[in-house]
Every structure is written in C-alpha cells, then in structure tokens.
Protein backbone atom coordinates (compact mmCIF):
# COMPACT_ATOMS: atom_id res chain seq x y z
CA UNK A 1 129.02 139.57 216.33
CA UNK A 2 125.88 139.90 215.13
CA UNK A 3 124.86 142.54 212.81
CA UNK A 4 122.04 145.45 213.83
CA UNK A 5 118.83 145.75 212.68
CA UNK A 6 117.11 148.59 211.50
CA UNK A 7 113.14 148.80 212.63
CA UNK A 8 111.13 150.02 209.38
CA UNK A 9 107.52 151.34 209.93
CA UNK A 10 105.28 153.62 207.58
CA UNK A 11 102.53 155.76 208.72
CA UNK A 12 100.45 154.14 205.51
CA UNK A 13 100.50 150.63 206.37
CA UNK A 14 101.74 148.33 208.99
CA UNK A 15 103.71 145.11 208.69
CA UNK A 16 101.76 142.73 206.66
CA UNK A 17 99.04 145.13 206.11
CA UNK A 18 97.91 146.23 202.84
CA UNK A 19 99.40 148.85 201.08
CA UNK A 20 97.00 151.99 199.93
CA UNK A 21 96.02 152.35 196.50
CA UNK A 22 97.37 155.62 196.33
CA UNK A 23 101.03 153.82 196.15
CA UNK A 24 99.85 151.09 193.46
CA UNK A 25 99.37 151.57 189.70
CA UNK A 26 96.01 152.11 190.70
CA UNK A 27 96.54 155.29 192.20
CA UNK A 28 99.08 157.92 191.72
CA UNK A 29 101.70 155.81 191.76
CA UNK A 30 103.90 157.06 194.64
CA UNK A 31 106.22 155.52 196.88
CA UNK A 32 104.81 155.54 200.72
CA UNK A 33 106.54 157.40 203.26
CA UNK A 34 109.28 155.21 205.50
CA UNK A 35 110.50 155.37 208.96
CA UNK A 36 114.11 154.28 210.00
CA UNK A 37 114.67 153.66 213.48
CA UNK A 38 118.05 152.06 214.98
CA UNK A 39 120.49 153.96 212.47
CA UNK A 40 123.88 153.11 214.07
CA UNK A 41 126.83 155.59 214.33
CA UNK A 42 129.07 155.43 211.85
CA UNK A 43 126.25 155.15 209.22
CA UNK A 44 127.50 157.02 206.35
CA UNK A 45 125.07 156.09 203.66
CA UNK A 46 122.25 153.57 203.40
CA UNK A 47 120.65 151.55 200.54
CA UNK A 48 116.23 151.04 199.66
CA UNK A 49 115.32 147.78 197.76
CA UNK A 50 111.75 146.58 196.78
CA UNK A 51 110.75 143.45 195.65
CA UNK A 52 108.00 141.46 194.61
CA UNK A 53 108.75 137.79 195.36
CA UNK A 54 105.24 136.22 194.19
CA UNK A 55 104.85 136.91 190.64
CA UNK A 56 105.32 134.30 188.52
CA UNK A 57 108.64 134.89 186.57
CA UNK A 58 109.89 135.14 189.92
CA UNK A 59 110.91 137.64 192.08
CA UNK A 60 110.86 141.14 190.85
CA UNK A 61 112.47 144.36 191.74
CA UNK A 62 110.21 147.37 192.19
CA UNK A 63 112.48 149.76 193.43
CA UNK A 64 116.80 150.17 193.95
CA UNK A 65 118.17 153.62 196.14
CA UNK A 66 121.84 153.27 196.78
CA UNK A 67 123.94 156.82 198.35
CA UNK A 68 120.66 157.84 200.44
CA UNK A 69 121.79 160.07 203.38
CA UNK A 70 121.39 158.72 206.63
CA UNK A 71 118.28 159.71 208.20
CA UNK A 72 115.55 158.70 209.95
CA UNK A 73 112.67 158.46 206.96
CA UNK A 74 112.41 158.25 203.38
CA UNK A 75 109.35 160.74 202.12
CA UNK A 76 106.46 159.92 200.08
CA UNK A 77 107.60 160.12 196.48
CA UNK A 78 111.27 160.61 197.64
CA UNK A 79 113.95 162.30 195.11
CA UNK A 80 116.32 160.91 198.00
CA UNK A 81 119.47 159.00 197.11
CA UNK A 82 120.98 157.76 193.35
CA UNK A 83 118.25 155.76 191.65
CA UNK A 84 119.14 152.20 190.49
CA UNK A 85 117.45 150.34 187.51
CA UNK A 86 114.55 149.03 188.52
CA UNK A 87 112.93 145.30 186.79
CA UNK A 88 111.54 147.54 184.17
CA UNK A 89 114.71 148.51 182.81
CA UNK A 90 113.95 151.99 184.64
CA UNK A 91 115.31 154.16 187.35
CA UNK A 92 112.84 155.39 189.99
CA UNK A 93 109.95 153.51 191.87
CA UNK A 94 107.58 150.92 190.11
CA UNK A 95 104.20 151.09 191.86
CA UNK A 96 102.69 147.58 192.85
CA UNK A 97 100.32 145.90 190.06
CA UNK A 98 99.37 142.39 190.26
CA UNK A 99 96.86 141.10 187.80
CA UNK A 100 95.04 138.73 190.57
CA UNK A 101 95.68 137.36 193.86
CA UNK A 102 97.79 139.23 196.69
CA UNK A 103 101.42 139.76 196.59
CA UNK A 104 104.13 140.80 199.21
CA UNK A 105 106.25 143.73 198.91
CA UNK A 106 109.65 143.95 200.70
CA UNK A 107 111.11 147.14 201.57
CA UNK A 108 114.63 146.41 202.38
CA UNK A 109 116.73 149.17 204.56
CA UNK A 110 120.73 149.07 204.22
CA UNK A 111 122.99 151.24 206.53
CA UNK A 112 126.41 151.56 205.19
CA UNK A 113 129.84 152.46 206.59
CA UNK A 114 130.47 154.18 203.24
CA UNK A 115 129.17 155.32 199.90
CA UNK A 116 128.79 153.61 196.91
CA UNK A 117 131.01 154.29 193.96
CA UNK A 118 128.52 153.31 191.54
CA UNK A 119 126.71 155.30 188.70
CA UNK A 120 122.80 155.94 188.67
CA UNK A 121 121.56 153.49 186.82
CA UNK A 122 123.28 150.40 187.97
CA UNK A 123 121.43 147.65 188.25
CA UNK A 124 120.19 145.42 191.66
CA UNK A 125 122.99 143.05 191.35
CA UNK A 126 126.16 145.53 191.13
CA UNK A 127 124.60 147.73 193.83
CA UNK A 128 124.42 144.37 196.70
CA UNK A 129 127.60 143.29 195.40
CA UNK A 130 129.11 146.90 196.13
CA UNK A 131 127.67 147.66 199.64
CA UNK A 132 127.73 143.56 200.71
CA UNK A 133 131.02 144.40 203.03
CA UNK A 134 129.80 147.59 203.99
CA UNK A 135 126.66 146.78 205.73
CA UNK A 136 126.18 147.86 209.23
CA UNK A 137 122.42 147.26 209.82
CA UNK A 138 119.48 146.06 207.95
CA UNK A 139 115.49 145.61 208.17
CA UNK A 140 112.55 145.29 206.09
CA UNK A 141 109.11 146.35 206.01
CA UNK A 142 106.39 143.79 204.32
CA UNK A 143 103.42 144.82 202.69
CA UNK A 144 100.70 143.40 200.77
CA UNK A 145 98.35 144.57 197.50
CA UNK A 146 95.92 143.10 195.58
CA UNK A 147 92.46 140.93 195.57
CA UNK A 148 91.26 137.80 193.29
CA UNK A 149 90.40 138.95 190.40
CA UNK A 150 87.02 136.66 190.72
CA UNK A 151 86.50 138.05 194.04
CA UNK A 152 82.50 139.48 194.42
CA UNK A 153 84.30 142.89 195.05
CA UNK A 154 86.45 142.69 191.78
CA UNK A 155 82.83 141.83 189.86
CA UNK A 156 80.42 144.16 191.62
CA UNK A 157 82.69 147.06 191.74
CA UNK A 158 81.19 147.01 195.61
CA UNK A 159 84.27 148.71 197.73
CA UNK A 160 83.06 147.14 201.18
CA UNK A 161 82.79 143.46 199.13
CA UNK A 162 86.15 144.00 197.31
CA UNK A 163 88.42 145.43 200.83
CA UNK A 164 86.42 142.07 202.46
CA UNK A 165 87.60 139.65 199.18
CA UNK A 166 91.53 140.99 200.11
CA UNK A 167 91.22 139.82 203.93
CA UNK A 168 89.55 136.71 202.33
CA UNK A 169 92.10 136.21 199.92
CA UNK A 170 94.92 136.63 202.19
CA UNK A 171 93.69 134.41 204.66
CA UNK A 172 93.68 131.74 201.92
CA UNK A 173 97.28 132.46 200.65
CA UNK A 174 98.63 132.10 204.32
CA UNK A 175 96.28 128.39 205.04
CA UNK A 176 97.71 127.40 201.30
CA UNK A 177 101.51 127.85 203.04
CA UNK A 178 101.94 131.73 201.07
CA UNK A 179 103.85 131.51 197.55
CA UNK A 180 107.39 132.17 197.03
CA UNK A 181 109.16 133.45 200.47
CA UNK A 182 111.29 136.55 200.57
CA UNK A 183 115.00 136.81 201.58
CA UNK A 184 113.71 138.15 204.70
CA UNK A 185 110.44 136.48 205.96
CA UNK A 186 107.02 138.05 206.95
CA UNK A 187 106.21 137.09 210.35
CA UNK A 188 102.49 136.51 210.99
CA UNK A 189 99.68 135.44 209.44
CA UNK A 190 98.48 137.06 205.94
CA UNK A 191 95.86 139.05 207.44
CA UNK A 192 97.95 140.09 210.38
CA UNK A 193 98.19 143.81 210.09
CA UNK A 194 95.17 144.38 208.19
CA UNK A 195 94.13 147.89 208.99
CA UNK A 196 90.92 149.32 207.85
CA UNK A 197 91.57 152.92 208.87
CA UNK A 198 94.67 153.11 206.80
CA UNK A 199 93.30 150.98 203.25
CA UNK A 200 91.46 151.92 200.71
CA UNK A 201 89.62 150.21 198.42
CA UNK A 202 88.28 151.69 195.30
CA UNK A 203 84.96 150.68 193.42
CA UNK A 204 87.05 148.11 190.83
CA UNK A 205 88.30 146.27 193.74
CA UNK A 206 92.35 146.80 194.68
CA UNK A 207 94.25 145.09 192.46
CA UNK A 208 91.25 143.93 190.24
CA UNK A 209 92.56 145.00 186.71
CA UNK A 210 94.25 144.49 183.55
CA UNK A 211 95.85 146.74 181.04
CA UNK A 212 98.64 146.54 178.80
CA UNK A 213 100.17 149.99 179.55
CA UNK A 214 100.77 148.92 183.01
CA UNK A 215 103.49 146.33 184.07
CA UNK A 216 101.72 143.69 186.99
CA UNK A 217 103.82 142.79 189.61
C-alpha cells in the first residue's frame, strides 16, 4: 500500500522559490510559517526536519521537531513540538547562510501513529530511527537562498541587480545538472517558483556575506 503524502505550502515562499531574508541569518532569523494539508486520521504526532544538501561537507541539518501536535501549520518562529539537536550542536532552528552560490532547503513533514519516546535534544539520527515504523504520511517543501557572491548585485549593493543575480544564478545551477540532490527531489527548474512579490532582497545582495559569528549553510 502506498504511504500518504502530506502537501506542504508556506505563505512566504513557494516550492522552489526563494526563501525571504527575514528567515536567513540575514534577517531575524526566524523559521517561516508552514501549512500541512492531507493529515490522515490516526495522526497522533508528527515530526519537522530541515536540511541543507548543497554545502560542501555535505548535507546539513538546519532544523529537527519530533512530538509536534497534529495540526494543520507550524507558525513563524514556532515553540511547537520537542526540539532536536540541530548540525550546530544546538536545539532550535538554524536560519539559512550560505557564503556564495544558491542552496536548497528541505522542509520535511512526518505524521506519526504515535509519539516519540525520546528526550529534547536527541539528535537527527535517533529521532528517524524512532518514528521510521511509525510513519503514516510524509511531504516536503523546497526552498532556495542565496546569490554568487561575485554577482553585480553582491558588488554594487544594487537590490534590483542582486534579486536579478539569484534568478541568474539559479538558472545556472539547474543547466549545470543542480549539486547534491535531496532525499526527496525538487521538481522543476531552479527558477521555477521564483516570486517577486514574496522576496526580498536587501542592498548587500541575499546571501552575499561572510562573517565568522555566523555558521553558512
């Protein structure tokens, strides 16, 4: 029988579109609002995981939520669910950051049949290995951040320049074939999905940065 899938959306972005700065390092930092659709019965608790696929240690986890209450969304800067250990060695969200090019961002959705009997803090690994027989449903929402860092935007400052170098840049990742693929893959073309209305840009150019009090993924 084949297993359910859960439709994700966001009112921030759209599949494959870019994610707003104000979710990035490069803005407040806070995870973007989620919609769950397709929740089966029976649903008793359901599991967030974020990754990073394209940086290049390989792929890294932004975000782990195991024991989240069904429902239909998970709110901008949620407190919902038992927070995991993120790649940082943290609980809670880690914002996007790449130092150059444009990466994807997975948002994968987990309904259970049953809780977890894990403690916060457990990492990625002991959380899929605990719900792996439980899973009733799944889906995953794709999203992309970033611009070259020698992109005229990321050099001019110029926000209409630097939002045209992402579309740019994009289009070249999906011609060169992308980087490394997800466990769940991104239909569409790179720029598919790119929404002006709904991304931001700001005068540095997204993505266009380096620091060393930020992690870059």
């Amino acid at each position: 029988m084949q297993q359910p899938k859960l439709t994700i959306s966001s009112p921030e972005f759209i599949e494959g579109g870019l994610i707003p700065i104000k979710f990035t390092c490069k803005g407040e930092g806070f995870n973007p609002a989620l919609v769950i659709d397709g929740v089966p019965e029976g649903t008793q608790s359901m599991v967030l995981i974020m990754e990073d696929p394209d940086t290049a240690q390989g792929t890294f986890t932004h975000w782990v939520v195991f024991d989240i209450q069904p429902a239909g969304s998970i709110s901008e800067n949620s407190g919902q669910g038992v927070s995991g250990i993120n790649g940082r060695g943290e609980m809670g969200y880690t914002p996007p950051c790449p130092p150059s090019g444009i990466h994807r961002y997975y948002f994968h959705v987990f309904a259970l049949d049953r809780g977890l009997d894990l403690r916060p803090g457990s990492d990625r690994a002991a959380v899929e290995e605990a719900m792996e027989p439980h899973i009733l449903a799944s889906g995953t929402l794709m999203g992309r951040f970033g611009v070259a860092v020698d992109s005229p935007g990321a050099r001019t400052g110029d926000a209409a320049t630097g939002e045209t170098a992402i579309a740019a840049a994009a289009t070249a990742e999906s011609a060169a074939g992308g980087a490394a693929t997800g466990k769940t893959a991104a239909g569409g073309a790179a720029t598919e999905g790119y929404h002006e209305a709904r991304t931001t840009v700001d005068e540095s150019g997204a993505g266009a940065w380096t620091t060393d009090k930020k992690v870059q993924h």
